[in-house]
C-alpha atoms as a PDB file:
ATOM      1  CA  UNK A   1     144.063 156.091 -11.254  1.00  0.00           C
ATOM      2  CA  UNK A   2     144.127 155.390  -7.790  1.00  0.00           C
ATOM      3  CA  UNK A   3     140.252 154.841  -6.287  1.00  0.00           C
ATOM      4  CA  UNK A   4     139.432 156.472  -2.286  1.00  0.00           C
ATOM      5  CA  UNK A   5     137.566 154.111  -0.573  1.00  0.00           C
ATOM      6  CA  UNK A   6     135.018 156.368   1.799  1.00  0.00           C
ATOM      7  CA  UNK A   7     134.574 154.887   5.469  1.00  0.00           C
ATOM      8  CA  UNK A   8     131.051 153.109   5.690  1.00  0.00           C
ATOM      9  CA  UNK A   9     128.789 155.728   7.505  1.00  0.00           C
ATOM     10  CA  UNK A  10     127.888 154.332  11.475  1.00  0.00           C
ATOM     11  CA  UNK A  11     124.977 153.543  11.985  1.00  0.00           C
ATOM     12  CA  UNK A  12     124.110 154.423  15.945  1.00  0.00           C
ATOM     13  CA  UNK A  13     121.598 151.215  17.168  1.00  0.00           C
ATOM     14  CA  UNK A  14     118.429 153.365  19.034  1.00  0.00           C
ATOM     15  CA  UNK A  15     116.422 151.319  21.649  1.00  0.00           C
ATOM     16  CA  UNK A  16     112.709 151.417  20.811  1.00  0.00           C
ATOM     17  CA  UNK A  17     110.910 153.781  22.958  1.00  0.00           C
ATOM     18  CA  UNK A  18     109.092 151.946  26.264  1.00  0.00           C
ATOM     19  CA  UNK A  19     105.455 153.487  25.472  1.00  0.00           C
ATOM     20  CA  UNK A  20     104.454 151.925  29.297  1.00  0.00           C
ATOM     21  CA  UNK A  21     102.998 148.611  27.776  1.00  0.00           C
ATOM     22  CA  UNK A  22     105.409 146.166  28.740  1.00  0.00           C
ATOM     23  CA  UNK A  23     106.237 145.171  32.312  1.00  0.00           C
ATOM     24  CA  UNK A  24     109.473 144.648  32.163  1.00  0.00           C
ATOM     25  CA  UNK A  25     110.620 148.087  30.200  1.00  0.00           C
ATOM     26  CA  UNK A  26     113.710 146.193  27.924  1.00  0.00           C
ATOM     27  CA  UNK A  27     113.497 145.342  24.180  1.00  0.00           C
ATOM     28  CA  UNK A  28     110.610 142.260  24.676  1.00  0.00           C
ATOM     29  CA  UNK A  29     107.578 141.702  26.482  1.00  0.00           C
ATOM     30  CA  UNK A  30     108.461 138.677  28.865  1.00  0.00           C
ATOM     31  CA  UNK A  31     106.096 139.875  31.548  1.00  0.00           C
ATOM     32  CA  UNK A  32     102.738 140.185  30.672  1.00  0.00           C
ATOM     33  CA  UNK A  33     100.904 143.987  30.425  1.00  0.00           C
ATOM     34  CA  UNK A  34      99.806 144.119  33.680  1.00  0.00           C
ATOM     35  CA  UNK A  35     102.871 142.428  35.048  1.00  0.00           C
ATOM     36  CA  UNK A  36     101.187 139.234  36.569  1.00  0.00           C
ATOM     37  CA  UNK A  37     103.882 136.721  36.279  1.00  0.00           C
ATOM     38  CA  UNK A  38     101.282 134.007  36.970  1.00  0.00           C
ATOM     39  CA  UNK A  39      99.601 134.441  33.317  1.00  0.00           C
ATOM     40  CA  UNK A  40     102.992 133.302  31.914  1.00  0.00           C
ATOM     41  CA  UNK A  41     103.790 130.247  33.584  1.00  0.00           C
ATOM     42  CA  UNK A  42      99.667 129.300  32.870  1.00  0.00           C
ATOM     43  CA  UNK A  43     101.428 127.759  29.976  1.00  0.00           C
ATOM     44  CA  UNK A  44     104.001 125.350  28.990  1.00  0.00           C
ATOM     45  CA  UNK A  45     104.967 121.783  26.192  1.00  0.00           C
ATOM     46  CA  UNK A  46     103.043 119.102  26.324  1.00  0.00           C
ATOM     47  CA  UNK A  47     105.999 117.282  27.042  1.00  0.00           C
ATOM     48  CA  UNK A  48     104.613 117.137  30.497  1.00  0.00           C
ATOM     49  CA  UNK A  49     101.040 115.815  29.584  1.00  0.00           C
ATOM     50  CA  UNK A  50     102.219 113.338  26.986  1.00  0.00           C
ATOM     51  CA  UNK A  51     104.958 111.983  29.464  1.00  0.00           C
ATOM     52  CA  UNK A  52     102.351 111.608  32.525  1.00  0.00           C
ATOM     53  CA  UNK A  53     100.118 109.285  29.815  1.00  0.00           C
ATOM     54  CA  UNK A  54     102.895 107.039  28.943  1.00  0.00           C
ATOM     55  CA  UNK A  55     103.811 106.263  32.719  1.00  0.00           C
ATOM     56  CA  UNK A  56     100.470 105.767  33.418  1.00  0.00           C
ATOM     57  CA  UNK A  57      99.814 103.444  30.426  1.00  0.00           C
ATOM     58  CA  UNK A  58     103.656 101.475  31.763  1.00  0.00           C
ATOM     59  CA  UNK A  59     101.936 100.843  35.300  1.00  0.00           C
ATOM     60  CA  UNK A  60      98.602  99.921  33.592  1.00  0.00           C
ATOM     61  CA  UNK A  61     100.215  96.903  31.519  1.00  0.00           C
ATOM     62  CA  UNK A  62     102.134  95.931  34.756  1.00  0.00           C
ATOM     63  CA  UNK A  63      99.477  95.914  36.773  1.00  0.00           C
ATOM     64  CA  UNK A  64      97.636  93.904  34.146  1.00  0.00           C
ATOM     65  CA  UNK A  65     100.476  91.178  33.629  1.00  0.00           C
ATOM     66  CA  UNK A  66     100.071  91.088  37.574  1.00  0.00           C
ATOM     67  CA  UNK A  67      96.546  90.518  37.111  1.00  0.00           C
ATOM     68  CA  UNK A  68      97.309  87.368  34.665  1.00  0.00           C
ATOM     69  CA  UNK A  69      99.612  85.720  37.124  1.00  0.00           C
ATOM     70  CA  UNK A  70      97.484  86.308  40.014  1.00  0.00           C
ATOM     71  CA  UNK A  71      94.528  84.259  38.039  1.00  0.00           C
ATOM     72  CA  UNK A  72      96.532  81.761  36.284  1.00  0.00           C
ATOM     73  CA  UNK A  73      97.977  80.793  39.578  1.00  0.00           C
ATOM     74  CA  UNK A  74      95.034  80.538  41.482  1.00  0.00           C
ATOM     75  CA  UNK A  75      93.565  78.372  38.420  1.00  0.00           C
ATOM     76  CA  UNK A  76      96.566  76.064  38.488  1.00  0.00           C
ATOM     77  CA  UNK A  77      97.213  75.853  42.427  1.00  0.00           C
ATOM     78  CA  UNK A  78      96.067  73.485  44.298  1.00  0.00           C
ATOM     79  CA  UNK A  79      97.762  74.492  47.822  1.00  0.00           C
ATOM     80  CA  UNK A  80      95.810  78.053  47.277  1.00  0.00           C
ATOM     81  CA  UNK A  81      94.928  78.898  51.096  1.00  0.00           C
ATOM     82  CA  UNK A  82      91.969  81.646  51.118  1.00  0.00           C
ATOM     83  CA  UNK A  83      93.529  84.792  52.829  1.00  0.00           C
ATOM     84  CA  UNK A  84      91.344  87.174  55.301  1.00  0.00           C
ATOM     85  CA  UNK A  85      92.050  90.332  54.327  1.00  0.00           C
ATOM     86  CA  UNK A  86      92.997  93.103  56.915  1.00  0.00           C
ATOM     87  CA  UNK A  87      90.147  95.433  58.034  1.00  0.00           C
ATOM     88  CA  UNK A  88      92.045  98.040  58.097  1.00  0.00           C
ATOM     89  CA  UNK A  89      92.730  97.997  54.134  1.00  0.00           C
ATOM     90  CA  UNK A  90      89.419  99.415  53.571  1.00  0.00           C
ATOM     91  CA  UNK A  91      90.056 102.481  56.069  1.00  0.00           C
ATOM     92  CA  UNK A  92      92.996 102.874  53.689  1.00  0.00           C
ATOM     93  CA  UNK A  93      90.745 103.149  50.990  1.00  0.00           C
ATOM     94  CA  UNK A  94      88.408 105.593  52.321  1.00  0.00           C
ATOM     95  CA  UNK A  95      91.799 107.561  53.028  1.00  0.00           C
ATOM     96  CA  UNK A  96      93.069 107.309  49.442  1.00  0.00           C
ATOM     97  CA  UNK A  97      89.962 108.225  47.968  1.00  0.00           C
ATOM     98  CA  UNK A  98      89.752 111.444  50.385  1.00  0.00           C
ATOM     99  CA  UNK A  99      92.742 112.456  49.157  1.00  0.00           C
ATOM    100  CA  UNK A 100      91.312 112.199  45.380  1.00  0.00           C
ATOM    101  CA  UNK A 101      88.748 115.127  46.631  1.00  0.00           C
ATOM    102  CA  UNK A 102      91.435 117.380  48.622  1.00  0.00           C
ATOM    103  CA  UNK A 103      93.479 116.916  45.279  1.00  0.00           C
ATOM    104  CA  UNK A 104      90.667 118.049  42.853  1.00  0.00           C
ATOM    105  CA  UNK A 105      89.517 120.577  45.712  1.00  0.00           C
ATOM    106  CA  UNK A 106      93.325 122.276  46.008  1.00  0.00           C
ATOM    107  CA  UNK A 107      94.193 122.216  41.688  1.00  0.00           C
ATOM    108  CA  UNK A 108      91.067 123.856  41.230  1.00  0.00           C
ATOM    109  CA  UNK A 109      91.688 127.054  43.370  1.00  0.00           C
ATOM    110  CA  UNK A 110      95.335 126.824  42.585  1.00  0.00           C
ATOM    111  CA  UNK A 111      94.270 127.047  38.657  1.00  0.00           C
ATOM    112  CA  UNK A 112      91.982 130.109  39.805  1.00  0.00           C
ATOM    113  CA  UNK A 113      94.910 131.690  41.874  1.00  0.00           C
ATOM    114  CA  UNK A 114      96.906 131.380  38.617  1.00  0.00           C
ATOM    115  CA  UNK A 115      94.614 132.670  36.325  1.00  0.00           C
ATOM    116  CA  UNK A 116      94.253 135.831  38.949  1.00  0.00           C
ATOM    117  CA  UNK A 117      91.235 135.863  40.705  1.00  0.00           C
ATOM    118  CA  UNK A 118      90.940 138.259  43.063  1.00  0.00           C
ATOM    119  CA  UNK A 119      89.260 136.422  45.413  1.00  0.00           C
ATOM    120  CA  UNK A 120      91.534 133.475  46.405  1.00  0.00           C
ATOM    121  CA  UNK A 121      93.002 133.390  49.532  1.00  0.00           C
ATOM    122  CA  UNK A 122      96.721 134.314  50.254  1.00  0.00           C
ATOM    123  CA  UNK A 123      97.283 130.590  50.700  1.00  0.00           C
ATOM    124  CA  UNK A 124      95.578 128.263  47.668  1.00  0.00           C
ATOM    125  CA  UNK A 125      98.207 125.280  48.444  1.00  0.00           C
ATOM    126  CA  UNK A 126      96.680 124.561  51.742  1.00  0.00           C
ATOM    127  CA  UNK A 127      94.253 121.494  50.006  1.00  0.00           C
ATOM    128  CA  UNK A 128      97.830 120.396  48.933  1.00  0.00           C
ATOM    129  CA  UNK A 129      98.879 119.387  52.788  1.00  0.00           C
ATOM    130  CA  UNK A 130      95.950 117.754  53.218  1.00  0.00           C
ATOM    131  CA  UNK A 131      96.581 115.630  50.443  1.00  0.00           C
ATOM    132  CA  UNK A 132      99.806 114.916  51.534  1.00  0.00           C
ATOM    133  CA  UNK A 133      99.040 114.187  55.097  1.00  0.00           C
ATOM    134  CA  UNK A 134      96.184 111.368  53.941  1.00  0.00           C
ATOM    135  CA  UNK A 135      98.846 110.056  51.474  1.00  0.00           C
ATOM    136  CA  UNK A 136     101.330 109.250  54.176  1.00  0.00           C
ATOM    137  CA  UNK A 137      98.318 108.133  56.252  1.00  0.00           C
ATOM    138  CA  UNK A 138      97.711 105.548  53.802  1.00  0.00           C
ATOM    139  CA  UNK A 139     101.097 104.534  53.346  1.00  0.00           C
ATOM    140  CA  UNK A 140     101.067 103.834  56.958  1.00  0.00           C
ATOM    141  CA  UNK A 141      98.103 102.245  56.880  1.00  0.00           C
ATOM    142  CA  UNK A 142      99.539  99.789  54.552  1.00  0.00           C
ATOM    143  CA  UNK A 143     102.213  99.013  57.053  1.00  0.00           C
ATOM    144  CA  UNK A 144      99.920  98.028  59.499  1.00  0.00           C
ATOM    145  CA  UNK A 145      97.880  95.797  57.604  1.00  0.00           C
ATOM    146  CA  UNK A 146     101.437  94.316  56.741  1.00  0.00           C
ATOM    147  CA  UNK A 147     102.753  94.140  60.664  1.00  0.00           C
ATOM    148  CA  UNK A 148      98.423  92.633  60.817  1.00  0.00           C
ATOM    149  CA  UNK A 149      99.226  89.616  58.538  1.00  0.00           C
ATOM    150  CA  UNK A 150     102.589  88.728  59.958  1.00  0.00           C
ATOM    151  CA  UNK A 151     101.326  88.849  63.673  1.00  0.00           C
ATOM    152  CA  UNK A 152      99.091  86.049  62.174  1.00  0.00           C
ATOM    153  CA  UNK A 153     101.907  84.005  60.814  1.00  0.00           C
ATOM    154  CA  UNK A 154     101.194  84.849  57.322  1.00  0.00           C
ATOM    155  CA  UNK A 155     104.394  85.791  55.491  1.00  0.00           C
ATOM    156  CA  UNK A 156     105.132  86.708  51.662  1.00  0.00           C
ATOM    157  CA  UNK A 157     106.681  82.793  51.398  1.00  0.00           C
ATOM    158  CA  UNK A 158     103.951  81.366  53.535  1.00  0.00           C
ATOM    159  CA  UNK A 159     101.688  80.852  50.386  1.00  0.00           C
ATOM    160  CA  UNK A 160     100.866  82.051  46.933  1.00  0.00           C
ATOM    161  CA  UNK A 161      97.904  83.998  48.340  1.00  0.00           C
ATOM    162  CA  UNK A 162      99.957  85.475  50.942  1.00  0.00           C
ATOM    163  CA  UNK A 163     102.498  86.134  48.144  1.00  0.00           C
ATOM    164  CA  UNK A 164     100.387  88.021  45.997  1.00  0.00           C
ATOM    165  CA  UNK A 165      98.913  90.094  48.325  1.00  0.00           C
ATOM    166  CA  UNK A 166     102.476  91.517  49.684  1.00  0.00           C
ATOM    167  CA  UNK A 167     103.384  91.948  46.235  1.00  0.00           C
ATOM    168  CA  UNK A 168     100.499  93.972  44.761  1.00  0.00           C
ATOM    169  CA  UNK A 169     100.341  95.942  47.856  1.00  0.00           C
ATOM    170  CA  UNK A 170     104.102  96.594  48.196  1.00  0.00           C
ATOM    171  CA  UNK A 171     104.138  97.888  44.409  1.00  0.00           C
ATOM    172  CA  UNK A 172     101.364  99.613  44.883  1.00  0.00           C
ATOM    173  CA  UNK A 173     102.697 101.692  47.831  1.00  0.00           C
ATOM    174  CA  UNK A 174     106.161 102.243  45.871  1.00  0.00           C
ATOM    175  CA  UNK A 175     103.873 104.282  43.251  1.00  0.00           C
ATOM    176  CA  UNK A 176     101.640 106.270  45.948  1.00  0.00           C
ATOM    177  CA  UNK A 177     105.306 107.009  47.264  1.00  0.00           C
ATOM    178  CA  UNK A 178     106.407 108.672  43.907  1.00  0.00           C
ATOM    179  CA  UNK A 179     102.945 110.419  43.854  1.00  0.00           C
ATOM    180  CA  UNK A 180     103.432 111.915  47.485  1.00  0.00           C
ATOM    181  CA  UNK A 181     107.179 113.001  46.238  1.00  0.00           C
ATOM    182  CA  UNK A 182     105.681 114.699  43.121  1.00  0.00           C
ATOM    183  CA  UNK A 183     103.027 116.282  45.440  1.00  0.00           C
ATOM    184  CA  UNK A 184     106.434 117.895  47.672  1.00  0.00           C
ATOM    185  CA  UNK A 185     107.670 118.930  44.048  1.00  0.00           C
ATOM    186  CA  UNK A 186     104.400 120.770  43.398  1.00  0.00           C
ATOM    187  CA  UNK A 187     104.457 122.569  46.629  1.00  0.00           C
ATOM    188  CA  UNK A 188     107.979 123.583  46.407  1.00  0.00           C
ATOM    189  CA  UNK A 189     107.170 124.868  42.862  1.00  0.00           C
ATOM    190  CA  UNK A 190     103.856 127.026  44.430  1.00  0.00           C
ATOM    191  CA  UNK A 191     105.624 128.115  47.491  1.00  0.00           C
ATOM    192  CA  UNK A 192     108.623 129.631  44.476  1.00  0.00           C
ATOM    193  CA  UNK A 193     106.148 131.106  41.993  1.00  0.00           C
ATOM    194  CA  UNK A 194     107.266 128.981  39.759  1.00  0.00           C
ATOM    195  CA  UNK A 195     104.589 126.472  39.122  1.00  0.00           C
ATOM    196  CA  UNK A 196     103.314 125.697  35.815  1.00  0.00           C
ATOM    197  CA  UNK A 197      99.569 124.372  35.500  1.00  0.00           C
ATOM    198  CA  UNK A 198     100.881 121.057  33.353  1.00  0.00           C
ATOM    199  CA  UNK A 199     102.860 119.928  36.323  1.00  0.00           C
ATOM    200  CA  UNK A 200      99.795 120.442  38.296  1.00  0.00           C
ATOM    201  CA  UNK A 201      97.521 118.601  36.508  1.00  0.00           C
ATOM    202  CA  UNK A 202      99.822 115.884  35.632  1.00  0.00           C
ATOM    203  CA  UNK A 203     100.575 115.418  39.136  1.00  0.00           C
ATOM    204  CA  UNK A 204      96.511 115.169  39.808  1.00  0.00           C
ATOM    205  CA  UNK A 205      96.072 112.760  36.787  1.00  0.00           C
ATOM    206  CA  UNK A 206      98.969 110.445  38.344  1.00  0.00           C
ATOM    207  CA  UNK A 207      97.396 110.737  42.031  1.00  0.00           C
ATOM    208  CA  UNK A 208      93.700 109.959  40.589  1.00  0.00           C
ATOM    209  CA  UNK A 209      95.121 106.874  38.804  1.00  0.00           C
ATOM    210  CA  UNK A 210      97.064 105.835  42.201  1.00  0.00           C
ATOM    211  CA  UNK A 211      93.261 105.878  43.868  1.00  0.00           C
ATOM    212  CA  UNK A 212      91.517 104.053  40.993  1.00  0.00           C
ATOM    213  CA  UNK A 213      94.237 101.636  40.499  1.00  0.00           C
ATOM    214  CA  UNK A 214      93.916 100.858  44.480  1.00  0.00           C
ATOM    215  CA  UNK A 215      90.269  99.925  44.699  1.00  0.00           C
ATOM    216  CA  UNK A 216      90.641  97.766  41.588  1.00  0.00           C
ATOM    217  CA  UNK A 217      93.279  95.796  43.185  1.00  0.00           C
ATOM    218  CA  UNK A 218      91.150  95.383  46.761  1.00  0.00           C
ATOM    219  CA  UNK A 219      88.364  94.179  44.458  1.00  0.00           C
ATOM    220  CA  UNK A 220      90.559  92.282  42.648  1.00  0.00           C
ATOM    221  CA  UNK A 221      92.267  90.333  46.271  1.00  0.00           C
ATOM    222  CA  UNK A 222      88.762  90.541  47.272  1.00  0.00           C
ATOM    223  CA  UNK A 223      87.325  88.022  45.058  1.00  0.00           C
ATOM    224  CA  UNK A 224      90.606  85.993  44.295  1.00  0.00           C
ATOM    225  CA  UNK A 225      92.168  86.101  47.782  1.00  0.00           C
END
């Protein structure tokens, strides 16, 4: 007895009906109700935050074996010359720190320009330039004190003073020089839309280190220099 097999009935797919509450109008809600793209990039992994940590805690223990060197050197030396340091090192300073306070000032009305206040201004980055300008100021700064010392015949071979105090400043400089690029990525990122609050902060917990970590290590020549 031969058996009809019967066609399985279609089935026509029906898009949901767009009752006005997303912002985008398709099948999900990628833009928020009220269609702020801002709210949605508030967020993001804490790959960001947990990656910022672990370079900070890398330059932290190299800083520290510096420190070790430095102090068993000067212990065990005995052609250890003292070493005037440059006046101009603690302009630098004052610099560095400044651009701590135009940091903290600019991620705070960035974060409230994010969050949508109404009341920021049409440019919340601006604190961001500043930053950047008294970063390069302070890498410059370090130049001079550099151009300073070698005017006075003091080179990074001339003696272990001399050589510790080029290389803790050098290294130090290198970082601030990463910072100021991560500061262009920021503003690139802001000026796009596109900027997500983790980048932000870990950029301002990097920077904040770079100005701690600085007056440690003119404390640190200071007293051992």
């Amino acid at each position: 007895m031969a058996t009809t097999l019967h066609e399985p009935p279609q089935v026509e797919a029906r898009r949901l009906p767009d009752k006005g509450n997303s912002g985008n109008g398709g099948w999900r809600n990628l833009v928020p109700v009220d269609g702020d793209v801002r709210a949605v990039r508030d967020f993001s992994p804490r790959r960001t935050s947990t990656g910022i940590w672990v370079v900070l805690f890398s330059i932290t223990m190299s800083f520290a074996a510096f420190t070790s060197a430095l102090i068993v050197r000067h212990g065990a030396s005995l052609d250890w010359r003292h070493l005037t340091l440059p006046p101009i090192l603690y302009f630098n300073t004052v610099l560095l720190l400044a651009s701590s306070v135009t940091l903290e000032i600019s991620r705070r009305q960035i974060a409230a320009y994010m969050g949508g206040a109404k009341n920021q201004s049409a440019n919340p980055g601006r604190w961001l330039y500043v930053t950047l300008s008294l970063g390069l100021l302070f890498v410059a700064g370090q130049y001079v004190a550099w151009q300073q010392l070698k005017a006075q015949g003091v080179y990074l071979a001339t003696n272990p003073s001399s050589s510790f105090f080029y290389v803790l400043t050098a290294v130090h400089a290198v970082h601030v020089i990463g910072g100021l690029g991560g500061m262009v990525n920021v503003i690139a990122k802001l000026r796009k839309s596109v900027l997500r609050r983790s980048t932000l902060d870990a950029t301002s917990h990097y920077w904040h280190f770079m100005g701690g970590l600085w007056v440690y290590l003119l404390l640190l020549l200071w007293m051992k220099l």
